[in-house]
PDB file of N, CA and C in Angstrom:
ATOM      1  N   UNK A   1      -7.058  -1.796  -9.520  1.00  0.00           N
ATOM      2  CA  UNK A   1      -7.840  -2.128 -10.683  1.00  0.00           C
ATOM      3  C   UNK A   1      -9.097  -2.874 -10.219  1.00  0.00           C
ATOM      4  N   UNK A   2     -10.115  -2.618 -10.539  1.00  0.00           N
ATOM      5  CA  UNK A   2     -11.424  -3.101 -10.459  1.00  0.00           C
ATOM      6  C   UNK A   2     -11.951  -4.063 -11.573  1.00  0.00           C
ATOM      7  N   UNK A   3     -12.066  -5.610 -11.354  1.00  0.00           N
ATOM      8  CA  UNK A   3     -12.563  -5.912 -12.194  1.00  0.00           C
ATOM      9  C   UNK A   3     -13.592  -6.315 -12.258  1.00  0.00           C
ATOM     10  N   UNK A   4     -14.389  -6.408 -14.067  1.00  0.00           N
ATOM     11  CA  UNK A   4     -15.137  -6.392 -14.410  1.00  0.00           C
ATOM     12  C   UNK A   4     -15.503  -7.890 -14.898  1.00  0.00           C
ATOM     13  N   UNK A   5     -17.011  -8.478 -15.127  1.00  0.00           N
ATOM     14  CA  UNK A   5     -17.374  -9.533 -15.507  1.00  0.00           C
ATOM     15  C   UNK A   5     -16.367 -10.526 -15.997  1.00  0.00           C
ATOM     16  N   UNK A   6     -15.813  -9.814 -17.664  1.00  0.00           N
ATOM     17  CA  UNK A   6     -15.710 -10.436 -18.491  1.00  0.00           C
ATOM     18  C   UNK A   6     -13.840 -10.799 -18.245  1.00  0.00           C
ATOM     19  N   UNK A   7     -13.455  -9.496 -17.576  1.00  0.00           N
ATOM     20  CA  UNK A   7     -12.296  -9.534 -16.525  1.00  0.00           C
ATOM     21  C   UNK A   7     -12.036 -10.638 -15.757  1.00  0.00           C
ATOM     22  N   UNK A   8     -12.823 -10.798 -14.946  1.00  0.00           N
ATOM     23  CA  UNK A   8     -12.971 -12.510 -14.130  1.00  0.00           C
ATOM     24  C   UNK A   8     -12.589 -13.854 -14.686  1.00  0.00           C
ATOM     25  N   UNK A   9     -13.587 -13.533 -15.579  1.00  0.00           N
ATOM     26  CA  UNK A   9     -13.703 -14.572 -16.235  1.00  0.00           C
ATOM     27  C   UNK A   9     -12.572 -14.811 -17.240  1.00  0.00           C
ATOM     28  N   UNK A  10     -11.738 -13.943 -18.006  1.00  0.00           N
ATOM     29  CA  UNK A  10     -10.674 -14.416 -18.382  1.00  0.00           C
ATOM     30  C   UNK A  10      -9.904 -15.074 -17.373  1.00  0.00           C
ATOM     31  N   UNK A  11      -9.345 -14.491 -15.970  1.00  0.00           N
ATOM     32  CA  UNK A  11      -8.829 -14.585 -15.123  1.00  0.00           C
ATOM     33  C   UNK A  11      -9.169 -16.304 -14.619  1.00  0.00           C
ATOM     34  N   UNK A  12     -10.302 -16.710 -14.254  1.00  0.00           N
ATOM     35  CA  UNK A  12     -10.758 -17.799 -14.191  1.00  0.00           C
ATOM     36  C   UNK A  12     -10.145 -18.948 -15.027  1.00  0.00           C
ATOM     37  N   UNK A  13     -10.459 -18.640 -16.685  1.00  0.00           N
ATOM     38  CA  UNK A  13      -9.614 -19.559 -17.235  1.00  0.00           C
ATOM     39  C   UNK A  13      -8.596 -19.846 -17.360  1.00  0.00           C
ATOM     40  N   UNK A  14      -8.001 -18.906 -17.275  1.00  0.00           N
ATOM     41  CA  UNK A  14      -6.327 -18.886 -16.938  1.00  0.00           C
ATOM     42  C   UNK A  14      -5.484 -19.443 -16.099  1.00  0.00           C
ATOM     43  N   UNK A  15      -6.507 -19.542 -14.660  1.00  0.00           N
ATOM     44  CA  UNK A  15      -6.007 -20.190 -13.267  1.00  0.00           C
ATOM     45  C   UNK A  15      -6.804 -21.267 -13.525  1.00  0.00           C
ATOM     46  N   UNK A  16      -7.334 -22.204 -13.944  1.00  0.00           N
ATOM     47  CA  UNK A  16      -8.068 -23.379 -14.349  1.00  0.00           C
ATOM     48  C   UNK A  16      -6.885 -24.340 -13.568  1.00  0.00           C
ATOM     49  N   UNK A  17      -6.000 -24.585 -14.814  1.00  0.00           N
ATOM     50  CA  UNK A  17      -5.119 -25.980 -14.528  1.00  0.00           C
ATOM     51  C   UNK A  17      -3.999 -25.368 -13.652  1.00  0.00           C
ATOM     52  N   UNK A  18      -4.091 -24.304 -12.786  1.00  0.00           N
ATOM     53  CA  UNK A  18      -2.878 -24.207 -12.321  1.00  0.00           C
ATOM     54  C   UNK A  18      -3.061 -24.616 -10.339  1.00  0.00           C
ATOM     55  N   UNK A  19      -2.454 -24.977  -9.965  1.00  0.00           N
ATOM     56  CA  UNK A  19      -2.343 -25.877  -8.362  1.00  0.00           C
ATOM     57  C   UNK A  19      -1.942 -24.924  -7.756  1.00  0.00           C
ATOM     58  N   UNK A  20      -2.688 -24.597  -6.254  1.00  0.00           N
ATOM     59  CA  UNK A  20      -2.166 -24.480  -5.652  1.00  0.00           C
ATOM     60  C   UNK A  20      -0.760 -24.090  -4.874  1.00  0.00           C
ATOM     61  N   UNK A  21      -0.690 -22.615  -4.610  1.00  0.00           N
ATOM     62  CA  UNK A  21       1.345 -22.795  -4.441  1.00  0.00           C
ATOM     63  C   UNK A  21       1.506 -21.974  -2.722  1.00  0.00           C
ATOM     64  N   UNK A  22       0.707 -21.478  -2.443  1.00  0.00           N
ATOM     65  CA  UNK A  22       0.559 -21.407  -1.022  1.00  0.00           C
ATOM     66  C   UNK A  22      -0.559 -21.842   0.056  1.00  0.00           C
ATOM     67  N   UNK A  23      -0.795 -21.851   1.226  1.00  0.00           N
ATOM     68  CA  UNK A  23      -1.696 -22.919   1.792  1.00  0.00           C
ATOM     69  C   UNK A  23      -1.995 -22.360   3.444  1.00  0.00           C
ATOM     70  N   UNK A  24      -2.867 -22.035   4.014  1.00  0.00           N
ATOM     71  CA  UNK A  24      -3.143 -21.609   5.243  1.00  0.00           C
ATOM     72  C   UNK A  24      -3.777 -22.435   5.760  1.00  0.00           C
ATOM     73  N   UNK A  25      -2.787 -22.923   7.062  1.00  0.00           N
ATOM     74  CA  UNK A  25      -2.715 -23.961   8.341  1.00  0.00           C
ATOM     75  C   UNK A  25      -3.123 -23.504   9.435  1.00  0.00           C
ATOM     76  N   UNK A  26      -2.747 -24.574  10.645  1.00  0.00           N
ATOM     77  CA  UNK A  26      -3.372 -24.219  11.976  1.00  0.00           C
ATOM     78  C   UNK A  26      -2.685 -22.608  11.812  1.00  0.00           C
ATOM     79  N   UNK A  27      -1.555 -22.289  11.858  1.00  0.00           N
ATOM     80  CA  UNK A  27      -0.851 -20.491  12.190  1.00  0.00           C
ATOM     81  C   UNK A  27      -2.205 -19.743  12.125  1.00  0.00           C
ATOM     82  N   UNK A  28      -2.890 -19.752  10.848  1.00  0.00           N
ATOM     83  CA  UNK A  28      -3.870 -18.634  10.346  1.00  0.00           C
ATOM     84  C   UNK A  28      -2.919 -17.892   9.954  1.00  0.00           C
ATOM     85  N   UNK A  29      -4.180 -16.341   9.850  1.00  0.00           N
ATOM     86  CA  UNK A  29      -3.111 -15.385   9.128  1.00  0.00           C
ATOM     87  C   UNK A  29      -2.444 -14.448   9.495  1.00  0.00           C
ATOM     88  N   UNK A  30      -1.014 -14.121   9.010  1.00  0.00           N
ATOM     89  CA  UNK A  30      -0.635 -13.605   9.740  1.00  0.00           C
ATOM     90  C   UNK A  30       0.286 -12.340   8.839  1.00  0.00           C
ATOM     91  N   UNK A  31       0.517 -11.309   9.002  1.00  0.00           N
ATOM     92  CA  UNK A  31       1.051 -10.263   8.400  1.00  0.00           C
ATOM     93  C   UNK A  31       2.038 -10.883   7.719  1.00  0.00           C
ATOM     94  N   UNK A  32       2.973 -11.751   8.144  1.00  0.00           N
ATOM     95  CA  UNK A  32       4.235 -12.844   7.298  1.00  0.00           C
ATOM     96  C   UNK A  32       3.242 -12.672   5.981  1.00  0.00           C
ATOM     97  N   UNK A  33       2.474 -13.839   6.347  1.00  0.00           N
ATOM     98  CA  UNK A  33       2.111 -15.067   5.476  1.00  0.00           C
ATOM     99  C   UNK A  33       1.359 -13.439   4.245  1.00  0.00           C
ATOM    100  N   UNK A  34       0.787 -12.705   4.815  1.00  0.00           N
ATOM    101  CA  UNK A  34       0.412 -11.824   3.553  1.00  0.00           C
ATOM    102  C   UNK A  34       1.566 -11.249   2.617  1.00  0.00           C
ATOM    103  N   UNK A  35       2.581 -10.593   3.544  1.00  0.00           N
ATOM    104  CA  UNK A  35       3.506  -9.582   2.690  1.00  0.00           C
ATOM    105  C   UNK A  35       4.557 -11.350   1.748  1.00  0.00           C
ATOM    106  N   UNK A  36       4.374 -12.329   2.320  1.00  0.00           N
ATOM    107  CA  UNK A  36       4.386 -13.189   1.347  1.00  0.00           C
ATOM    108  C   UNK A  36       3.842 -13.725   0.224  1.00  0.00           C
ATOM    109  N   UNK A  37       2.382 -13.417  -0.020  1.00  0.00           N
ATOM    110  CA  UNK A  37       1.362 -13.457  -0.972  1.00  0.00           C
ATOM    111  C   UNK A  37       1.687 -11.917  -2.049  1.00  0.00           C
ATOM    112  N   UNK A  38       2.301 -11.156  -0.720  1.00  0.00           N
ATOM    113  CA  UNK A  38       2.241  -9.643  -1.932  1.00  0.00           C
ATOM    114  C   UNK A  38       3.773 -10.010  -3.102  1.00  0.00           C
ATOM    115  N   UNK A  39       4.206 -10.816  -2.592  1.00  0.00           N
ATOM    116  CA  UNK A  39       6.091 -10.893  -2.996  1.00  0.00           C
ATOM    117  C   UNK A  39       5.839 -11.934  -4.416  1.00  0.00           C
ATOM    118  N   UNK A  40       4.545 -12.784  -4.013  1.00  0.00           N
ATOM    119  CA  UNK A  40       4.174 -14.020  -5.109  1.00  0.00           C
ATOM    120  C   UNK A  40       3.623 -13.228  -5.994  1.00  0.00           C
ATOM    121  N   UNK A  41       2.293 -12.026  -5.829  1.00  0.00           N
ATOM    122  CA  UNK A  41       1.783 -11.385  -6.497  1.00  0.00           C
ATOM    123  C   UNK A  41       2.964 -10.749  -7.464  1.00  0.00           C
ATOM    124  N   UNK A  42       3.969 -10.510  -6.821  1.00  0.00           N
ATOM    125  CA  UNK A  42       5.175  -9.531  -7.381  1.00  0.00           C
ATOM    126  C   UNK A  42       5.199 -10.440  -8.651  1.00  0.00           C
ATOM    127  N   UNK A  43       5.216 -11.563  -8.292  1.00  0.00           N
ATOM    128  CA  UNK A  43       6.407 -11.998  -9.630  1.00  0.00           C
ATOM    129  C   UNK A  43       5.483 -13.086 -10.443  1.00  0.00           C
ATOM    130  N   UNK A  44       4.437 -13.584 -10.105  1.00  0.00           N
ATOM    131  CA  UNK A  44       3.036 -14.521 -10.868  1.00  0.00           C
ATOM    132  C   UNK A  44       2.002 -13.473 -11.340  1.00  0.00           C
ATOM    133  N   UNK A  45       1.282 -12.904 -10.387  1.00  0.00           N
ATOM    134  CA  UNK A  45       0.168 -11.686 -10.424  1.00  0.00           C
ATOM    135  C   UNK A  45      -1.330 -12.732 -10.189  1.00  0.00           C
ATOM    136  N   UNK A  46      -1.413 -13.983 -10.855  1.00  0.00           N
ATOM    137  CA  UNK A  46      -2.694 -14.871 -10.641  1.00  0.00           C
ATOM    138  C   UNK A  46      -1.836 -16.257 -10.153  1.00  0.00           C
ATOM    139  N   UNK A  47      -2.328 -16.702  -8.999  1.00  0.00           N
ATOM    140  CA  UNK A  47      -2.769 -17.788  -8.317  1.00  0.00           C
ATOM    141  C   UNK A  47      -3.390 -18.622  -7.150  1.00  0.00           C
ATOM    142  N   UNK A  48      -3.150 -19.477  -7.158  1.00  0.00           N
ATOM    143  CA  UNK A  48      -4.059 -20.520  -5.892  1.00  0.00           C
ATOM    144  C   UNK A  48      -3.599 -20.480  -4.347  1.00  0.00           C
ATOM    145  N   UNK A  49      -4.494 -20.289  -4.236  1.00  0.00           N
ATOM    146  CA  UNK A  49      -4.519 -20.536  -2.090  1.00  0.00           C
ATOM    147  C   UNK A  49      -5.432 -21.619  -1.709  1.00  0.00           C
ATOM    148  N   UNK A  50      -4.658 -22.280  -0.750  1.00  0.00           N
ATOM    149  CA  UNK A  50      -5.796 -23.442  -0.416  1.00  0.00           C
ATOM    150  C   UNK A  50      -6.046 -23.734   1.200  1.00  0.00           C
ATOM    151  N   UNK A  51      -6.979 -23.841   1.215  1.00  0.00           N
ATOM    152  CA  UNK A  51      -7.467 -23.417   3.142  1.00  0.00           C
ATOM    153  C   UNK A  51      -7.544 -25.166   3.133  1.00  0.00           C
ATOM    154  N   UNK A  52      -6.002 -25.367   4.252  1.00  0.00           N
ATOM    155  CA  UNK A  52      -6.232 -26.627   5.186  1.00  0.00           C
ATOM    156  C   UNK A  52      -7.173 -27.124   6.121  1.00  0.00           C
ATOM    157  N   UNK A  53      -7.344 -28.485   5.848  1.00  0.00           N
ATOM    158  CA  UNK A  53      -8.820 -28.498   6.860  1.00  0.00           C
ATOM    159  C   UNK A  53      -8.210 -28.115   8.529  1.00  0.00           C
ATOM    160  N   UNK A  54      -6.818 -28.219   8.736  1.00  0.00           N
ATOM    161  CA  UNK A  54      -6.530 -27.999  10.263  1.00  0.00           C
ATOM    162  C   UNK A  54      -6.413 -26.555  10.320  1.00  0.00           C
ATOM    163  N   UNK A  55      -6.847 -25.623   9.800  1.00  0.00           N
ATOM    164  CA  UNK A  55      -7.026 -24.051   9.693  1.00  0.00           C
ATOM    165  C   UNK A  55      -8.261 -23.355  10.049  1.00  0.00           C
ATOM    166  N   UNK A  56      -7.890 -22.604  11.295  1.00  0.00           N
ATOM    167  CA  UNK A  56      -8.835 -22.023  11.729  1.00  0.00           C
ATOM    168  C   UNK A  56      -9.914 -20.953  11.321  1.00  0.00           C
ATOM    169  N   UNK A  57      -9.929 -20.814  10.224  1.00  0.00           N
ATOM    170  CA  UNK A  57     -10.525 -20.076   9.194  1.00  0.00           C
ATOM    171  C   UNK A  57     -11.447 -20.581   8.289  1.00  0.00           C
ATOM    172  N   UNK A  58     -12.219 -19.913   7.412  1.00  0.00           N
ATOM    173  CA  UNK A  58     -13.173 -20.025   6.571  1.00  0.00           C
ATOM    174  C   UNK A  58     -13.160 -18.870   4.919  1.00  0.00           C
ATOM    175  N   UNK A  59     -13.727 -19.680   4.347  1.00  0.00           N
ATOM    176  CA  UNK A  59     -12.978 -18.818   2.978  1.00  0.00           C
ATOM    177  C   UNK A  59     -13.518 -17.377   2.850  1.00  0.00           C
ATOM    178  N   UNK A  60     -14.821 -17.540   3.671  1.00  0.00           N
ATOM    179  CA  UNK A  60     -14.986 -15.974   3.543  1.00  0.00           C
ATOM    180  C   UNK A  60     -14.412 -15.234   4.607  1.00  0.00           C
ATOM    181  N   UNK A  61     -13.447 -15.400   5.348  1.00  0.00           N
ATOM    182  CA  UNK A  61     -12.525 -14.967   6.278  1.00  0.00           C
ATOM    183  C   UNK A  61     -11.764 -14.110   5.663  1.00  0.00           C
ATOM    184  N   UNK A  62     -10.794 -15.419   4.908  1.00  0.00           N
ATOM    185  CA  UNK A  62      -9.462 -15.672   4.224  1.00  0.00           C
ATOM    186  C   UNK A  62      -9.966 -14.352   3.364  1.00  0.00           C
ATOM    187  N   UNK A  63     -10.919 -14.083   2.733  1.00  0.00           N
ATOM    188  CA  UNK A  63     -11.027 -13.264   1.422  1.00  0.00           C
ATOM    189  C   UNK A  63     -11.286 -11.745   2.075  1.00  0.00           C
ATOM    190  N   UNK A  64     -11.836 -11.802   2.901  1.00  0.00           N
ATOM    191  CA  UNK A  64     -12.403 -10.189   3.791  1.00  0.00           C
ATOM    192  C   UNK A  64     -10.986 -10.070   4.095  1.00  0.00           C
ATOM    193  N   UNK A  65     -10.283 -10.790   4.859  1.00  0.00           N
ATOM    194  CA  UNK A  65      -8.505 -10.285   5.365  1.00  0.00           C
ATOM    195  C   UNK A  65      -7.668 -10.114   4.138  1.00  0.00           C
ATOM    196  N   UNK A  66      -7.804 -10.634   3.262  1.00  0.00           N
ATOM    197  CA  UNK A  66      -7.033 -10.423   1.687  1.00  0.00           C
ATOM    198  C   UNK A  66      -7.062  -8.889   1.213  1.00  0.00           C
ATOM    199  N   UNK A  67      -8.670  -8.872   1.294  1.00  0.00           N
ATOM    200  CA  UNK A  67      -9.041  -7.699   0.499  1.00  0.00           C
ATOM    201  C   UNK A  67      -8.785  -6.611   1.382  1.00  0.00           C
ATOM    202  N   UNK A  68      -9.145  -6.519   2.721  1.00  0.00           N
ATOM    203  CA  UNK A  68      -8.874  -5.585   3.317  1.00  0.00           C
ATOM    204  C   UNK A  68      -7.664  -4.894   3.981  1.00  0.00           C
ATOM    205  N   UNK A  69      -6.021  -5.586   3.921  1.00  0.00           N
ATOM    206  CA  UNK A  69      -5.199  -5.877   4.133  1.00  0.00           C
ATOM    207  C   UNK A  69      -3.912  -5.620   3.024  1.00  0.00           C
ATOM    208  N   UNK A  70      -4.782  -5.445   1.526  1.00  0.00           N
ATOM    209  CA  UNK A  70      -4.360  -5.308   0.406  1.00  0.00           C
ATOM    210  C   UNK A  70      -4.425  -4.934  -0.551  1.00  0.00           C
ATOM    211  N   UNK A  71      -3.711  -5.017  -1.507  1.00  0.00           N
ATOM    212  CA  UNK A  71      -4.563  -4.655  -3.016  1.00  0.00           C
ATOM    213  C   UNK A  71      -4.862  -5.972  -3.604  1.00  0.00           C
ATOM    214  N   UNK A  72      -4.582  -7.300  -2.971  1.00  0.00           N
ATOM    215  CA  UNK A  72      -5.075  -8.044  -4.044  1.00  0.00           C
ATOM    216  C   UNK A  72      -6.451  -8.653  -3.921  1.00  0.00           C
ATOM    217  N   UNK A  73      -6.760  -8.953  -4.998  1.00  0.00           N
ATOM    218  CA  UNK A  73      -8.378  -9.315  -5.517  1.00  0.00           C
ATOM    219  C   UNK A  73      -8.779 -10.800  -5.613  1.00  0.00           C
ATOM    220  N   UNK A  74      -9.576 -11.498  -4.747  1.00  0.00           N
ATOM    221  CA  UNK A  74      -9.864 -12.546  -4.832  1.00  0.00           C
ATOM    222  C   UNK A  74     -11.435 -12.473  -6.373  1.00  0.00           C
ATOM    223  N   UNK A  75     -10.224 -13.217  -7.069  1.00  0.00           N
ATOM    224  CA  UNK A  75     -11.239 -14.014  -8.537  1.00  0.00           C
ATOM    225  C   UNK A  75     -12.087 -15.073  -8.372  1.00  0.00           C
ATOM    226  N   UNK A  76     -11.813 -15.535  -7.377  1.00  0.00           N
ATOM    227  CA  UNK A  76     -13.251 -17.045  -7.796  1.00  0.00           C
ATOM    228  C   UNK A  76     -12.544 -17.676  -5.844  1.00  0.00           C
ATOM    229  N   UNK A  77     -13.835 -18.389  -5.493  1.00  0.00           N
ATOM    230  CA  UNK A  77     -13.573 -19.774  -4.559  1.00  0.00           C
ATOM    231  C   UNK A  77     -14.386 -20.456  -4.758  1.00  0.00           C
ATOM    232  N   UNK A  78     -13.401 -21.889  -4.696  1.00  0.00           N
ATOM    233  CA  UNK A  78     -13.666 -23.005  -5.525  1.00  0.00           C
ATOM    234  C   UNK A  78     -13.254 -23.689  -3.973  1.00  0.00           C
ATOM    235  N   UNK A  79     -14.495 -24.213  -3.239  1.00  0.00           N
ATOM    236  CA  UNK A  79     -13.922 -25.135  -1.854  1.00  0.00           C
ATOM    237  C   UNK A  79     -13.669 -24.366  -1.050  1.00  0.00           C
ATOM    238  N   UNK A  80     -12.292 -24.615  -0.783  1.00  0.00           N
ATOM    239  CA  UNK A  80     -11.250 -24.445   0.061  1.00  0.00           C
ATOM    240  C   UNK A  80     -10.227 -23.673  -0.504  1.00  0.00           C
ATOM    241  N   UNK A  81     -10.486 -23.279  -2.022  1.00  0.00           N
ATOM    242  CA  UNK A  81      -9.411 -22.744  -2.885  1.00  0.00           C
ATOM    243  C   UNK A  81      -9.785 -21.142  -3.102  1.00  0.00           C
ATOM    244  N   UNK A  82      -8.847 -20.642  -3.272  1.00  0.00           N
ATOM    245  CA  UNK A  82      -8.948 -19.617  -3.582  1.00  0.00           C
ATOM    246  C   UNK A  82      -7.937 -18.629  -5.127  1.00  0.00           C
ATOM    247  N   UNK A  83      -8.966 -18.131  -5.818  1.00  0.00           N
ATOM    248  CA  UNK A  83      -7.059 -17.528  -6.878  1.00  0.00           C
ATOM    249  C   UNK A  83      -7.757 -16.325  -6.462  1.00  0.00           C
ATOM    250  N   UNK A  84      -6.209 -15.542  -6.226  1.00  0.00           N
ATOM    251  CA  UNK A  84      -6.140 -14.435  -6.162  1.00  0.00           C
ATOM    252  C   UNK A  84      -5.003 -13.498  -7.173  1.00  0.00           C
ATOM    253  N   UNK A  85      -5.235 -12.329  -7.764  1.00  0.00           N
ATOM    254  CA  UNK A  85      -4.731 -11.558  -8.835  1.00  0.00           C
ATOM    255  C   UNK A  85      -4.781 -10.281  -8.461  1.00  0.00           C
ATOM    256  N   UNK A  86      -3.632  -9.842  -8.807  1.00  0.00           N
ATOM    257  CA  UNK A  86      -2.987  -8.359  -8.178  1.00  0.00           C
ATOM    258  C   UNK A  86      -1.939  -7.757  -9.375  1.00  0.00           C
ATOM    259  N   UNK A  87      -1.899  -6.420  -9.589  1.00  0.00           N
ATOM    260  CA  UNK A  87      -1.163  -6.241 -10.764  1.00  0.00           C
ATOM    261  C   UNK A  87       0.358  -6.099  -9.814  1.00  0.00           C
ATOM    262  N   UNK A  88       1.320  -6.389 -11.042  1.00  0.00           N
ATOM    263  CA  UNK A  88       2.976  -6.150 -10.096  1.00  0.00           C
ATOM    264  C   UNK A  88       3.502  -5.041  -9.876  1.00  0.00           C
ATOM    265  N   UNK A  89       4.140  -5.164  -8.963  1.00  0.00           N
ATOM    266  CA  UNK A  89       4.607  -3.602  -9.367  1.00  0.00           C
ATOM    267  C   UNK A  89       6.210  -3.820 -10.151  1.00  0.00           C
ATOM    268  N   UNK A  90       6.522  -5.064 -10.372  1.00  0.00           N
ATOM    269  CA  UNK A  90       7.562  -4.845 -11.467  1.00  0.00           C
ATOM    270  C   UNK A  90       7.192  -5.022 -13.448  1.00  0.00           C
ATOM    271  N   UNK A  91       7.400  -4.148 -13.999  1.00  0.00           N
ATOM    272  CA  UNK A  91       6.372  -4.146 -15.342  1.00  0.00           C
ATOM    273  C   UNK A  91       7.160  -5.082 -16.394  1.00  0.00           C
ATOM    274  N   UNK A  92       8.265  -6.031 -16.043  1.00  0.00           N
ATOM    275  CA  UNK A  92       8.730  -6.998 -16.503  1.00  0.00           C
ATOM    276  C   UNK A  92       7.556  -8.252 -16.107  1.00  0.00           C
ATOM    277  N   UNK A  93       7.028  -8.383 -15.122  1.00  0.00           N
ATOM    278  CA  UNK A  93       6.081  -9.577 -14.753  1.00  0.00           C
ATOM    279  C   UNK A  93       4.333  -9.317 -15.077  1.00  0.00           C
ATOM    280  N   UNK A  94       4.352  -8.033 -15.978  1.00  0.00           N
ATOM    281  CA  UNK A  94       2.265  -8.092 -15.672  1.00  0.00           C
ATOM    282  C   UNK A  94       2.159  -8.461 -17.268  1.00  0.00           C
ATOM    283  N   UNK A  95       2.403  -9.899 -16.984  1.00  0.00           N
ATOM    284  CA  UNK A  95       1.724 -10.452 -18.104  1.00  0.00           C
ATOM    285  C   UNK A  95      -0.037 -10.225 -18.342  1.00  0.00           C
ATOM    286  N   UNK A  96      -0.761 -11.183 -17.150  1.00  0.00           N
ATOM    287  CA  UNK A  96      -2.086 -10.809 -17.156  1.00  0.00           C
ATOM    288  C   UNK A  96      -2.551  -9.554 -16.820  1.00  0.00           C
ATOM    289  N   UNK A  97      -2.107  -8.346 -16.215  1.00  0.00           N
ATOM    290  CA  UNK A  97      -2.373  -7.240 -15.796  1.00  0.00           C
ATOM    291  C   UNK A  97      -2.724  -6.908 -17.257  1.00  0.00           C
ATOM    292  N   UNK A  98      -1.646  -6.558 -17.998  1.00  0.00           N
ATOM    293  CA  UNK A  98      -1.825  -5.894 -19.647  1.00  0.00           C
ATOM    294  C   UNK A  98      -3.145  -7.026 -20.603  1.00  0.00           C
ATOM    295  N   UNK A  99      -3.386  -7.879 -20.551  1.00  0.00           N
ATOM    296  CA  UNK A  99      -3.941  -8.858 -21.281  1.00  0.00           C
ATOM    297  C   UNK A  99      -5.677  -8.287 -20.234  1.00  0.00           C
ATOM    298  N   UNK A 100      -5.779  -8.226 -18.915  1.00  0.00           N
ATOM    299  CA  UNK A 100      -7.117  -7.776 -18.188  1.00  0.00           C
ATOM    300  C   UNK A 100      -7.548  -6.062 -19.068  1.00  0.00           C
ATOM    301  N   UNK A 101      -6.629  -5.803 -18.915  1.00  0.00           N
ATOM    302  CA  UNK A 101      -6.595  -3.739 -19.068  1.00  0.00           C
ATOM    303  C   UNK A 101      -6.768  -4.390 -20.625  1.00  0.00           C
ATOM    304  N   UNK A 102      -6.414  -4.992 -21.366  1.00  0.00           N
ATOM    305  CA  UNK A 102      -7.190  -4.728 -22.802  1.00  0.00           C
ATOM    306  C   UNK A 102      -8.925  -5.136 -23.067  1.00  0.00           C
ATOM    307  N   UNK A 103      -9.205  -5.997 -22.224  1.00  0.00           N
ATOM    308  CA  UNK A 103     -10.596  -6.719 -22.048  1.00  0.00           C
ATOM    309  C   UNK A 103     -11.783  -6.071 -21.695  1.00  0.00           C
TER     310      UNK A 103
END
C-alpha cells in the first residue's frame, strides 16, 4: 500500500501518544531484529522505533534498511524516533489498515 498525504497524516496522529516498543543498539541491524518488527507489524500494524545514542546507525539508515528489506513504511522521524506501519497479514488485527484504505 502506498501512502498518500492525508494517509500519513492520519497515521501520524494516531502514533502521537504512543512510546516507543522496540529500540536499535550497539548490535545494529540485523535480519533477527527485522523479521521481529515484521511479527510486531503482525499484530499492532503502527508503531515506534527509537535509535539509541550507542547505535551505530543514523535514521536515514534505519529507514533505507526498513524499506528496502520490507514491506513496511516508515510514517514520520521525529529525532531518533521512528513509526513505522505495515498492513497485517492476519485480518483480525488491521485495524488502521481498513481506517487508511477508507481515507
Amino acid at each position: 500500500m502506498i501512502l498518500r498525504g492525508k494517509q500519513k497524516r492520519y497515521l501520524r496522529a494516531q502514533a502521537h501518544s504512543m512510546r516507543p516498543i522496540f529500540s536499535v543498539g550497539k548490535q545494529g541491524l540485523t535480519q533477527t531484529w527485522l523479521d521481529q518488527l515484521q511479527t510486531a507489524i503482525d499484530k499492532r500494524e503502527l508503531f515506534k522505533v527509537n535509535i539509541l545514542p550507542n547505535a551505530g546507525v543514523d535514521v536515514a539508515t534505519l529507514q533505507a534498511f526498513i524499506e528496502e528489506h520490507s514491506d513496511i513504511q516508515v510514517v514520520q522521524t521525529i529525532g531518533h524516533t521512528l513509526v513505522l506501519f505495515g498492513v497485517s497479514h492476519d485480518k483480525n488485527h488491521r485495524h488502521y489498515s481498513q481506517a487508511v484504505a477508507a481515507i
